[in-house]
PDB file of N, CA and C in Angstrom:
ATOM      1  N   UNK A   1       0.083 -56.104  64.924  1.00  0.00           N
ATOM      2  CA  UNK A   1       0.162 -57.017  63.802  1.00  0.00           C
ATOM      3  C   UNK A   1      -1.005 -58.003  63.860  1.00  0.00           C
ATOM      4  N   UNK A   2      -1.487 -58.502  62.713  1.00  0.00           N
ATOM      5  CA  UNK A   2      -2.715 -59.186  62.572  1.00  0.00           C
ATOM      6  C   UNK A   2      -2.319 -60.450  62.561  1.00  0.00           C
ATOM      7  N   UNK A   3      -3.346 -61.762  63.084  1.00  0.00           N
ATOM      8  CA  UNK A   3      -3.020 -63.191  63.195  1.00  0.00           C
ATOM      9  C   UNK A   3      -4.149 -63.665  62.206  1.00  0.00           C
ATOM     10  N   UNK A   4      -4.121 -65.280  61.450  1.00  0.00           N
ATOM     11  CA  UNK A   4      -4.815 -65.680  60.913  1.00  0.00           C
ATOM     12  C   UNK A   4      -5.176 -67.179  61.238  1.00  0.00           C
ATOM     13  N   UNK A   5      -6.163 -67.604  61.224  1.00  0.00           N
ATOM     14  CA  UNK A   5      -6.736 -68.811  61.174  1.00  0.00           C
ATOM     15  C   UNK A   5      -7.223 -69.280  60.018  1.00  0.00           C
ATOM     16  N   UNK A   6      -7.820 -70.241  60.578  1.00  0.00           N
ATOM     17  CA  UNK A   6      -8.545 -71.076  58.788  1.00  0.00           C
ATOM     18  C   UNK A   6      -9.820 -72.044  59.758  1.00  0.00           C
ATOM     19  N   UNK A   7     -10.258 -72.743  58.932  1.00  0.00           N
ATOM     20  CA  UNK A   7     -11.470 -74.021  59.722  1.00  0.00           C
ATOM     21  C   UNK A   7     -12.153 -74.393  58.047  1.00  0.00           C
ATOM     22  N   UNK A   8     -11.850 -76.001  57.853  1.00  0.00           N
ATOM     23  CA  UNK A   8     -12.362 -76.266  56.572  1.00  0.00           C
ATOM     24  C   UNK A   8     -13.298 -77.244  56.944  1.00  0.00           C
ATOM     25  N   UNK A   9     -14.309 -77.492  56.703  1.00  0.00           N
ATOM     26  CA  UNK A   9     -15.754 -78.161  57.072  1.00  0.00           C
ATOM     27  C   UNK A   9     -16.581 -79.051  55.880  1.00  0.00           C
ATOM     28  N   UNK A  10     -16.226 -80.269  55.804  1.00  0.00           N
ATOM     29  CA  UNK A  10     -16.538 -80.865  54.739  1.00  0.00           C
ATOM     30  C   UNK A  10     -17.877 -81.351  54.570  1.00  0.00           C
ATOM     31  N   UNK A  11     -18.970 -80.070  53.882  1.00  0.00           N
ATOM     32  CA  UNK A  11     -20.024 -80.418  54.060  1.00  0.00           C
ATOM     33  C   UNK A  11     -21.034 -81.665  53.618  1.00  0.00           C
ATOM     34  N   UNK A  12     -20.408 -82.466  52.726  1.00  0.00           N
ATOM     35  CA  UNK A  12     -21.012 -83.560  52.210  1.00  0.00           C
ATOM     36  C   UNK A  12     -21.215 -84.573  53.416  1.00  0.00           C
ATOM     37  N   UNK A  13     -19.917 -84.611  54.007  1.00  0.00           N
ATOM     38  CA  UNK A  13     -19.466 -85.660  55.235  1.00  0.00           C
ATOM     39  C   UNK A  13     -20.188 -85.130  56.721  1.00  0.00           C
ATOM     40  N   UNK A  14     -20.493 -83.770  56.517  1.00  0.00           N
ATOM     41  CA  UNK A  14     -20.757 -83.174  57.521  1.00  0.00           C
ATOM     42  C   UNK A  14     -19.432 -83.383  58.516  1.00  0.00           C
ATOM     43  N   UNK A  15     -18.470 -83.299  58.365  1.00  0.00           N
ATOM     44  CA  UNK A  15     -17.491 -83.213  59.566  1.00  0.00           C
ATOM     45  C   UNK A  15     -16.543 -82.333  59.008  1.00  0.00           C
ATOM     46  N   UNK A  16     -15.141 -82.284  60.085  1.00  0.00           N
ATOM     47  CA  UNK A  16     -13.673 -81.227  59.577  1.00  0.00           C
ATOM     48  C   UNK A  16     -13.318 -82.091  58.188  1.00  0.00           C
ATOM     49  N   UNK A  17     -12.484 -81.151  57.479  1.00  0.00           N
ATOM     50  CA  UNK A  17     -12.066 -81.935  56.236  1.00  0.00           C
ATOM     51  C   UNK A  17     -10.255 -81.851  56.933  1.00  0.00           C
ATOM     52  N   UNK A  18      -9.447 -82.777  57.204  1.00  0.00           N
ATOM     53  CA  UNK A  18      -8.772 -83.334  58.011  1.00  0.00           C
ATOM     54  C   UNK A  18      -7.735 -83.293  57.016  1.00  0.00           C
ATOM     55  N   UNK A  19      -6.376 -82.465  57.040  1.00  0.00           N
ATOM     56  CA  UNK A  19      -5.356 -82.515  55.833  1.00  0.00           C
ATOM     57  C   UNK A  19      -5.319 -82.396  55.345  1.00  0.00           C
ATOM     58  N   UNK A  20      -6.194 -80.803  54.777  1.00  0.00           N
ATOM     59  CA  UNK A  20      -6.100 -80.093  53.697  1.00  0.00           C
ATOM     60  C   UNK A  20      -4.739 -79.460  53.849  1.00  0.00           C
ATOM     61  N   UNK A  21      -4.194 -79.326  52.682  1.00  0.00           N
ATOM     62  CA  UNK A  21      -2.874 -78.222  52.190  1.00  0.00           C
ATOM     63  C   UNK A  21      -3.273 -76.804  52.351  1.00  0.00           C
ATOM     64  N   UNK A  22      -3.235 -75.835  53.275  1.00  0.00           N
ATOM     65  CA  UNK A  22      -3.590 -74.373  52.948  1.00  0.00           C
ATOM     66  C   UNK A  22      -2.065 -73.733  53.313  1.00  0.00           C
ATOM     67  N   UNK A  23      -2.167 -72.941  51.855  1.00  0.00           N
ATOM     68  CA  UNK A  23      -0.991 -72.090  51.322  1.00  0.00           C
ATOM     69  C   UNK A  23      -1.042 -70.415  51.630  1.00  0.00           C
ATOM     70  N   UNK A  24      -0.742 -69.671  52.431  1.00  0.00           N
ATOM     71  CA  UNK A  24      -0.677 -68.292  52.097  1.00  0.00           C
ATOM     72  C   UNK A  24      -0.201 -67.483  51.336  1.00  0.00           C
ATOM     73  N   UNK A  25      -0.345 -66.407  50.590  1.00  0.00           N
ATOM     74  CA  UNK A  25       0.344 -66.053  49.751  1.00  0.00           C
ATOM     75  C   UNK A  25       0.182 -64.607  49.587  1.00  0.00           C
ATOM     76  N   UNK A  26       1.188 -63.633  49.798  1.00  0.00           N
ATOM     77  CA  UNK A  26       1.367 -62.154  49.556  1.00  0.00           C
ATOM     78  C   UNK A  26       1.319 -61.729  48.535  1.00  0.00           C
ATOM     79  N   UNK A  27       0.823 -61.141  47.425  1.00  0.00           N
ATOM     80  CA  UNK A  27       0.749 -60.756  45.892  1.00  0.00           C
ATOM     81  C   UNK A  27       0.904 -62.528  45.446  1.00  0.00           C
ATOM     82  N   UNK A  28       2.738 -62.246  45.202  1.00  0.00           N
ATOM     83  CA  UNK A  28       3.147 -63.766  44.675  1.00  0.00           C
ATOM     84  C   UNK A  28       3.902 -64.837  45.207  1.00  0.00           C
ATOM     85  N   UNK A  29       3.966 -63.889  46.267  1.00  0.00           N
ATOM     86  CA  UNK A  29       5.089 -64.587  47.223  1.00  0.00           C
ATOM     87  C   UNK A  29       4.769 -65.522  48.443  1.00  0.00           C
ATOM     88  N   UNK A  30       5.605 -66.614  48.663  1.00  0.00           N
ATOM     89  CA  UNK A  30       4.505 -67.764  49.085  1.00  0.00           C
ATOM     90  C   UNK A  30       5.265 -67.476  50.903  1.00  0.00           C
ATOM     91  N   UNK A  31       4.032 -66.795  51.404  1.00  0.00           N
ATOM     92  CA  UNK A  31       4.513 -66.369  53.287  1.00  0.00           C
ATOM     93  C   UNK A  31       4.451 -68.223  53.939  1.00  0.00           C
ATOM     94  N   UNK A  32       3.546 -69.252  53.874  1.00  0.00           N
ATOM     95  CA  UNK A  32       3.412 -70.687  54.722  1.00  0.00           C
ATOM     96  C   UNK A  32       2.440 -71.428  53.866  1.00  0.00           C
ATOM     97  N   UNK A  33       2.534 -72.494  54.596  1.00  0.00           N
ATOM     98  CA  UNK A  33       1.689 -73.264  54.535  1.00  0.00           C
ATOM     99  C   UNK A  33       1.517 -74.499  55.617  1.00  0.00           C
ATOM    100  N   UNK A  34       0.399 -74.975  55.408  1.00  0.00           N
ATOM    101  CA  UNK A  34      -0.042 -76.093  56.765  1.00  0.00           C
ATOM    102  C   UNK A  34      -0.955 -76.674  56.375  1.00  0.00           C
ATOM    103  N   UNK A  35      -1.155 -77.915  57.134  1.00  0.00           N
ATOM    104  CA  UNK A  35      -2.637 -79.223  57.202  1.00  0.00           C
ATOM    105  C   UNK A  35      -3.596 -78.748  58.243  1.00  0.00           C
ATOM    106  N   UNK A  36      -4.687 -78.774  57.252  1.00  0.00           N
ATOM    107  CA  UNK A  36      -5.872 -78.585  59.024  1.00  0.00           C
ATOM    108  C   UNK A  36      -5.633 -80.256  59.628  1.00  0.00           C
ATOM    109  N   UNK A  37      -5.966 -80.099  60.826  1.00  0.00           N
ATOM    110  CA  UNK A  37      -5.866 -80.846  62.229  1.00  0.00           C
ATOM    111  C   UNK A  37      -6.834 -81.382  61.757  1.00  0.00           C
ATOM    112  N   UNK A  38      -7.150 -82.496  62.535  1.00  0.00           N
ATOM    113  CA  UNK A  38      -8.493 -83.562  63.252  1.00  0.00           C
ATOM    114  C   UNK A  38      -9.425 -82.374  63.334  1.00  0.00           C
ATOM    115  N   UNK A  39      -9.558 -81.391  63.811  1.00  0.00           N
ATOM    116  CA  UNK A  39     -10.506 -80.700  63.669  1.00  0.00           C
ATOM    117  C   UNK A  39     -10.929 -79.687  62.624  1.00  0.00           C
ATOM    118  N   UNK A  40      -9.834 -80.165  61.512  1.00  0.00           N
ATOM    119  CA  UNK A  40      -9.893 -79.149  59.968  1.00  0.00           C
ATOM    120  C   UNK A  40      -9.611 -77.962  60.313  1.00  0.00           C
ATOM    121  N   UNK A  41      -8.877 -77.353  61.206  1.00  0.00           N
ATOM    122  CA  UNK A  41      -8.763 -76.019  61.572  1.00  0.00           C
ATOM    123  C   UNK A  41      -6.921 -76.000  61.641  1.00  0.00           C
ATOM    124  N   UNK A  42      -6.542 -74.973  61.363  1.00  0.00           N
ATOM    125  CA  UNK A  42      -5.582 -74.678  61.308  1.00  0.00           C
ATOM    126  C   UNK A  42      -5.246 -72.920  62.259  1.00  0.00           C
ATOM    127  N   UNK A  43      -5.175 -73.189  63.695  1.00  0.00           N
ATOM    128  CA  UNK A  43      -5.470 -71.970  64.306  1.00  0.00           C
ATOM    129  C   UNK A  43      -3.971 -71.029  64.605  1.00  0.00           C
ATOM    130  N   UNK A  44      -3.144 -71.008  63.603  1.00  0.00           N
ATOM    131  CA  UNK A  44      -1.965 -69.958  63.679  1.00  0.00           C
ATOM    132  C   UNK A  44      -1.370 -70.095  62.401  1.00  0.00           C
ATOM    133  N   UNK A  45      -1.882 -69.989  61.075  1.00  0.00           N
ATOM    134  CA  UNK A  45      -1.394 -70.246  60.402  1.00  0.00           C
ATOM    135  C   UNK A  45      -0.523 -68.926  60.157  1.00  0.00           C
ATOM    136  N   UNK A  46      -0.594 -67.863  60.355  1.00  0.00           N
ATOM    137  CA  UNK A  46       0.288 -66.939  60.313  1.00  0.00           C
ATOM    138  C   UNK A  46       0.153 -65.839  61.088  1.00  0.00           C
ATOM    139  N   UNK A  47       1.070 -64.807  61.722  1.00  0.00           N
ATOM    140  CA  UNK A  47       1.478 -63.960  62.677  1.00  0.00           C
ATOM    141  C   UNK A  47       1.827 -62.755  61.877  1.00  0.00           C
ATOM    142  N   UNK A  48       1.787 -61.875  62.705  1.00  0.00           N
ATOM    143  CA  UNK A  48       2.628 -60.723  62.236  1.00  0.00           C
ATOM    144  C   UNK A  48       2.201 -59.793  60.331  1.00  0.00           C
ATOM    145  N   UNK A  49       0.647 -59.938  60.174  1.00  0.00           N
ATOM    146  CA  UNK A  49       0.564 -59.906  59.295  1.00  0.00           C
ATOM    147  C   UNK A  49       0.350 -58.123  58.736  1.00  0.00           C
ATOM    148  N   UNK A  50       1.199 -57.688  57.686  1.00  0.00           N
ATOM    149  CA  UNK A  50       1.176 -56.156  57.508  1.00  0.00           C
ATOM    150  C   UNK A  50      -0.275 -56.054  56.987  1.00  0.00           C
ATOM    151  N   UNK A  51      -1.213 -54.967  56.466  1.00  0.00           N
ATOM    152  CA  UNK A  51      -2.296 -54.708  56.027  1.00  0.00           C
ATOM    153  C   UNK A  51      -1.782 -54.855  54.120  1.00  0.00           C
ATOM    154  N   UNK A  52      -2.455 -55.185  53.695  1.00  0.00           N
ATOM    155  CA  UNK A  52      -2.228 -55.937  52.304  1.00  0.00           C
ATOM    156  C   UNK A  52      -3.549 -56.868  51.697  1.00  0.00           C
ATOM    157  N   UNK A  53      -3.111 -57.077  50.582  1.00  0.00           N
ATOM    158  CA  UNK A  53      -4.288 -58.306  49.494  1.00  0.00           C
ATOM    159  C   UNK A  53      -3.533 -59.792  49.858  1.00  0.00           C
ATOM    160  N   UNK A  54      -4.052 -60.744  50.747  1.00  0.00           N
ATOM    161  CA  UNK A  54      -3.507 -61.874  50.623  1.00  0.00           C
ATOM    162  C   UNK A  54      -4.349 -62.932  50.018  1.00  0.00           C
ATOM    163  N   UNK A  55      -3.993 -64.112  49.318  1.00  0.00           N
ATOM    164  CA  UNK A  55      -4.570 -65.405  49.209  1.00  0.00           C
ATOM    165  C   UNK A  55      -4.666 -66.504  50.148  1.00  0.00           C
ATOM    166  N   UNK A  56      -5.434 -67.188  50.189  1.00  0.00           N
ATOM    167  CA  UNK A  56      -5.226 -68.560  50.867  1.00  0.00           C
ATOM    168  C   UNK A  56      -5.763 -69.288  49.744  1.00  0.00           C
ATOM    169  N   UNK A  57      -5.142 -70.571  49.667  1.00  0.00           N
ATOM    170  CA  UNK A  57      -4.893 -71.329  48.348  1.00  0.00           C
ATOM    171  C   UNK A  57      -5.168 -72.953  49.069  1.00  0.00           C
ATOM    172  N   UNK A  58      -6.120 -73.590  49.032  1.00  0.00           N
ATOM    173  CA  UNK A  58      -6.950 -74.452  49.592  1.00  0.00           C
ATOM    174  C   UNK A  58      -6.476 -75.781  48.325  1.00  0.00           C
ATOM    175  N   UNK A  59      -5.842 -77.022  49.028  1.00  0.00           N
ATOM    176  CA  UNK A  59      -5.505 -77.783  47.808  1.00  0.00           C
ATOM    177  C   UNK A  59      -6.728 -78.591  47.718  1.00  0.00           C
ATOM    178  N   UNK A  60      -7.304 -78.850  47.297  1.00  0.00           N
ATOM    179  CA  UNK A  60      -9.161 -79.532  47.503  1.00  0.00           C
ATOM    180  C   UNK A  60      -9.121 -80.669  46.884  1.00  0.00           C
ATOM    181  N   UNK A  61      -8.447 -80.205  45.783  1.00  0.00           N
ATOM    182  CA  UNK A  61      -8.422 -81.485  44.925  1.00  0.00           C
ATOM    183  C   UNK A  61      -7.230 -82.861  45.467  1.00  0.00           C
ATOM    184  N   UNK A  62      -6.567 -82.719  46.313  1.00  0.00           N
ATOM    185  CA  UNK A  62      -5.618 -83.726  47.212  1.00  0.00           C
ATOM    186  C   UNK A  62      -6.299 -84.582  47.825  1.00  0.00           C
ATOM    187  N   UNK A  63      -7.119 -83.581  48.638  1.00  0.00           N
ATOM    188  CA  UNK A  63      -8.199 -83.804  49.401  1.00  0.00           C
ATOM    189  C   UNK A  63      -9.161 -84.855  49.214  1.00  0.00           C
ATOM    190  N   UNK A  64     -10.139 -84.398  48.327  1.00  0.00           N
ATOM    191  CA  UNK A  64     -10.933 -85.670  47.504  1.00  0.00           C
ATOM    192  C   UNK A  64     -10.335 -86.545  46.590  1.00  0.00           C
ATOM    193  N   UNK A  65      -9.118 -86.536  46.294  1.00  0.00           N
ATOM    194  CA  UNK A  65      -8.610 -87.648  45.922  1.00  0.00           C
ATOM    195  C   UNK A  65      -8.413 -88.856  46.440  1.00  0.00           C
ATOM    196  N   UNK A  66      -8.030 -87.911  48.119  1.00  0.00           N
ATOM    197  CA  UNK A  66      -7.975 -89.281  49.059  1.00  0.00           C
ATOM    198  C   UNK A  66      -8.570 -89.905  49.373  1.00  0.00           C
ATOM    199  N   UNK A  67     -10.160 -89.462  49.087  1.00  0.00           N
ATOM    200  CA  UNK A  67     -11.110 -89.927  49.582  1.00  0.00           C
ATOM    201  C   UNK A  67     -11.671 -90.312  48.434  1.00  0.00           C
ATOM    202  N   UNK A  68     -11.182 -90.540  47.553  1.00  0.00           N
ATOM    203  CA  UNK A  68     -11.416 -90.798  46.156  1.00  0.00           C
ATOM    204  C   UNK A  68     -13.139 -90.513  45.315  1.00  0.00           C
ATOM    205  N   UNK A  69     -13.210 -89.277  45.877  1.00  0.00           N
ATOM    206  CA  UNK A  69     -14.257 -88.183  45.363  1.00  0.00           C
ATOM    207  C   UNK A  69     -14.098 -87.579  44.217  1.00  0.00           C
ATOM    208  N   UNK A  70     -14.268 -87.921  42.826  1.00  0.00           N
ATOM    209  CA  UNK A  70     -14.357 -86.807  42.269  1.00  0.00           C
ATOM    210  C   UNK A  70     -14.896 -84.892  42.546  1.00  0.00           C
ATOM    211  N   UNK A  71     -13.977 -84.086  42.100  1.00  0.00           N
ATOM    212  CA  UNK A  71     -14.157 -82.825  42.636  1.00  0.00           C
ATOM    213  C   UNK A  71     -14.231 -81.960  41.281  1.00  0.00           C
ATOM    214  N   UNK A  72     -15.313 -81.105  41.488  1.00  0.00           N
ATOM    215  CA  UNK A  72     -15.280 -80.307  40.520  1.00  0.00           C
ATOM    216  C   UNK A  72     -13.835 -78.677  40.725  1.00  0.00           C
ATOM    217  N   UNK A  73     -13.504 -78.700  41.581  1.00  0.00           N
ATOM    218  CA  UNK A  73     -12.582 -77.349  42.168  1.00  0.00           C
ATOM    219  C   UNK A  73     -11.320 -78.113  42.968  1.00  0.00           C
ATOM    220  N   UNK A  74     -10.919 -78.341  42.152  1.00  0.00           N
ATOM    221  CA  UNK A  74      -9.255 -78.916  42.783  1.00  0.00           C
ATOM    222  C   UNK A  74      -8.622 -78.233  43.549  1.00  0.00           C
ATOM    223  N   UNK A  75      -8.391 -76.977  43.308  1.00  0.00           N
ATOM    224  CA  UNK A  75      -8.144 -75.621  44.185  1.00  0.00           C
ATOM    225  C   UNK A  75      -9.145 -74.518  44.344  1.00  0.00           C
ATOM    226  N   UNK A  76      -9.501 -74.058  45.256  1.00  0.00           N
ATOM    227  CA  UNK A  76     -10.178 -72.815  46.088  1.00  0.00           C
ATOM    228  C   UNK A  76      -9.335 -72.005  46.613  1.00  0.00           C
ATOM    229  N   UNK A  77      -9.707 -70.649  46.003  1.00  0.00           N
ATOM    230  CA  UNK A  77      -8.389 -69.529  46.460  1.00  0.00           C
ATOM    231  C   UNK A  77      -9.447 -68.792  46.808  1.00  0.00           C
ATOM    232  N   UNK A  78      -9.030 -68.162  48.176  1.00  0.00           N
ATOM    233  CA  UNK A  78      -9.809 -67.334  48.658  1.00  0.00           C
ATOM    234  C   UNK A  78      -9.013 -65.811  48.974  1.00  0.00           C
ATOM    235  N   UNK A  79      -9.505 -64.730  48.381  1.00  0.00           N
ATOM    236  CA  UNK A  79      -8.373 -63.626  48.588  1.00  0.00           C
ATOM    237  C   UNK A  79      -9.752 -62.361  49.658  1.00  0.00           C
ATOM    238  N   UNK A  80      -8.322 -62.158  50.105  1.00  0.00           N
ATOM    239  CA  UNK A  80      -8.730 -61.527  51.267  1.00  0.00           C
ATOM    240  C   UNK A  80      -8.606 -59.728  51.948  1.00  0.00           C
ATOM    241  N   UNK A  81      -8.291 -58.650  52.701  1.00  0.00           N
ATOM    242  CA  UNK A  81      -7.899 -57.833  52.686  1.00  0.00           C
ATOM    243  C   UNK A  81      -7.580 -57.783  54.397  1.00  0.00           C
ATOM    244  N   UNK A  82      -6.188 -57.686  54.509  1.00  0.00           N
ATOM    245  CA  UNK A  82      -5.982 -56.762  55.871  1.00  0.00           C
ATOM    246  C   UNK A  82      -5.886 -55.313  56.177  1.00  0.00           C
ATOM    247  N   UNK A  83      -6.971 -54.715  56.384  1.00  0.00           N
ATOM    248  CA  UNK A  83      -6.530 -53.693  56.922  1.00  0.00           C
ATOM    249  C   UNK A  83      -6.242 -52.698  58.301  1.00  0.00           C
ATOM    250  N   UNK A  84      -6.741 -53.922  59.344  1.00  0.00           N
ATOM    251  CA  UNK A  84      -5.872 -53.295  60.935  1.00  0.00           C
ATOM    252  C   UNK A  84      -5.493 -54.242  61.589  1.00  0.00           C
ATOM    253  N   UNK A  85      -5.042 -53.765  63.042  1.00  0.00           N
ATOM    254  CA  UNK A  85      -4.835 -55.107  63.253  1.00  0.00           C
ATOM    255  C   UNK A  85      -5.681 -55.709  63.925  1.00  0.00           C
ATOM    256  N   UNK A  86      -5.735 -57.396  64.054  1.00  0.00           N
ATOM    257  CA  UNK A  86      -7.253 -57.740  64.662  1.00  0.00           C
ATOM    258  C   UNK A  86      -6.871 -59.212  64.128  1.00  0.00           C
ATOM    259  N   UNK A  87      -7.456 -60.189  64.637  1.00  0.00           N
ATOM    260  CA  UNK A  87      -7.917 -61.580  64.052  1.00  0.00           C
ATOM    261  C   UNK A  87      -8.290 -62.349  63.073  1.00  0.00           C
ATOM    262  N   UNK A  88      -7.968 -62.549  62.106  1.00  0.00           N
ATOM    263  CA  UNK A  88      -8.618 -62.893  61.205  1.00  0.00           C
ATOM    264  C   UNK A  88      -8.848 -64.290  60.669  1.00  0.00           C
ATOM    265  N   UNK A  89     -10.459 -64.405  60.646  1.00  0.00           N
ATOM    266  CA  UNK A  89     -10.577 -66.098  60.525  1.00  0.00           C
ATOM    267  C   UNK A  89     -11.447 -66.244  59.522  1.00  0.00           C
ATOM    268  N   UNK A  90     -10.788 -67.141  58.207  1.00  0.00           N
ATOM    269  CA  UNK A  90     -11.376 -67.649  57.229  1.00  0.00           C
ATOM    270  C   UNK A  90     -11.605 -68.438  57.056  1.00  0.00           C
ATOM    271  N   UNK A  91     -12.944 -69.107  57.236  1.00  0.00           N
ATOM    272  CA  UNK A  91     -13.308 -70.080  57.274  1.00  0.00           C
ATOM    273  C   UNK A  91     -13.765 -70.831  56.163  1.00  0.00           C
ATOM    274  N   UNK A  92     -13.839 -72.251  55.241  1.00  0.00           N
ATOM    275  CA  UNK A  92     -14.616 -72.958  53.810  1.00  0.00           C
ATOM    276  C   UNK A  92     -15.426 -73.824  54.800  1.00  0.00           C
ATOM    277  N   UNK A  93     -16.408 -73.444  53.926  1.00  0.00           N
ATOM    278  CA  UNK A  93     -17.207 -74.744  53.779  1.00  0.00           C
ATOM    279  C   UNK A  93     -17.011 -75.435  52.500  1.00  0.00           C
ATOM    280  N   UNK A  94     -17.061 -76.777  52.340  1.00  0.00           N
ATOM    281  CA  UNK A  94     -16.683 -77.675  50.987  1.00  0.00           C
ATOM    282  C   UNK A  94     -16.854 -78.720  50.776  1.00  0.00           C
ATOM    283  N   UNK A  95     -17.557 -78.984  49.618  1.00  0.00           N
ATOM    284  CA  UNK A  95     -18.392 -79.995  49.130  1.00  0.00           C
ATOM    285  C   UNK A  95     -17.807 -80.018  47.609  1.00  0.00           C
ATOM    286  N   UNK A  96     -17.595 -81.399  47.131  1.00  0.00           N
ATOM    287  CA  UNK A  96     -17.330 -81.512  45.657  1.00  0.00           C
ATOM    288  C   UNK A  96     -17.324 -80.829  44.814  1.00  0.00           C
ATOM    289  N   UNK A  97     -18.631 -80.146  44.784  1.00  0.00           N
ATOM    290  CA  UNK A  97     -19.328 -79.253  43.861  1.00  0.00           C
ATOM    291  C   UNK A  97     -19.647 -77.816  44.331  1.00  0.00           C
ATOM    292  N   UNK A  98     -19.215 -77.452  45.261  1.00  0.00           N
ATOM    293  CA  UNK A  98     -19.473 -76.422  45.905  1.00  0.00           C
ATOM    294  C   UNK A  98     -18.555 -75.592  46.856  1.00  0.00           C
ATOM    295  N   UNK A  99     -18.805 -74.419  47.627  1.00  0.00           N
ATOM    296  CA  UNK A  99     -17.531 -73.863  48.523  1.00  0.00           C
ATOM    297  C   UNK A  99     -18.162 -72.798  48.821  1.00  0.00           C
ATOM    298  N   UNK A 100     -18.300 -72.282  49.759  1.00  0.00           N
ATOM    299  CA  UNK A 100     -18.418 -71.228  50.468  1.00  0.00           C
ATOM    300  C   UNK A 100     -17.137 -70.976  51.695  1.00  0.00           C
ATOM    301  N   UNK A 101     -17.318 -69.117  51.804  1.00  0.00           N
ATOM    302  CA  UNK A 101     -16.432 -68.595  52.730  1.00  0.00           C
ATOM    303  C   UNK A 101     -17.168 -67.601  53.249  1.00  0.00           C
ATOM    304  N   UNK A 102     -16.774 -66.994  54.698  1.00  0.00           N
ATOM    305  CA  UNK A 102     -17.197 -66.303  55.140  1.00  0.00           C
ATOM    306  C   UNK A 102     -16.190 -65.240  55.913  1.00  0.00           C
ATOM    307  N   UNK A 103     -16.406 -64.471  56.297  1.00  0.00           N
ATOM    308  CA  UNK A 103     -15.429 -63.271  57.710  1.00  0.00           C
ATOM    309  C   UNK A 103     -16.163 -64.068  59.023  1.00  0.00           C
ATOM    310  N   UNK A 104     -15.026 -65.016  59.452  1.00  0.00           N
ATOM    311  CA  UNK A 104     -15.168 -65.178  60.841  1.00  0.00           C
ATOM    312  C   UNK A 104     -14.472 -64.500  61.989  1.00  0.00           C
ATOM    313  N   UNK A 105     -14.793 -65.338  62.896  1.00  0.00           N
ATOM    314  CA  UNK A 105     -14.787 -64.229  64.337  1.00  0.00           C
ATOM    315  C   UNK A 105     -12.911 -64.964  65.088  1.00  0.00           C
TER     316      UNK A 105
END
């Protein structure tokens, strides 16, 4: 069975983005959710994962609210594919105006 991580990196600030909302989600069905840590990482957000299309659903716009940033992307959904088993780490980078993701290790 496959495990998942996260790591959100707030590139404007250059540091972790600290209490983001990240949501998982199976087709429609909502598997967790959790806050990245002090270190914006969230390292078990889920276990036991079958091979499937999942989302991760990034609340962004909470986020820069708190920090009272206007944001152009309130939410960032990032969809993904499992297909063996193995590690899987998705990582944002995120900036107001911007977002990147990558296949991490």
């Amino acid at each position: 069975m496959s495990a998942l991580s996260t790591h959100v990196l707030d590139t404007m600030r250059g540091s972790p983005a600290v209490g983001v909302s990240v949501t998982l989600y199976l087709q429609a069905r909502q598997l967790c959710s959790s806050l990245t840590d002090a270190d914006g990482r969230i390292s078990a957000l889920a276990e036991a994962l079958e091979p499937g299309s999942y989302r991760l659903v990034f609340d962004t716009g909470a986020y820069f609210a708190r920090q009272q940033v206007e944001t152009f992307y309130p939410e960032v959904v990032v969809t993904f594919a499992v297909t063996e088993d193995r590690h899987y780490h998705v990582p944002l980078l995120l900036s107001p105006f911007a977002f990147s993701t990558y296949r991490g290790s």
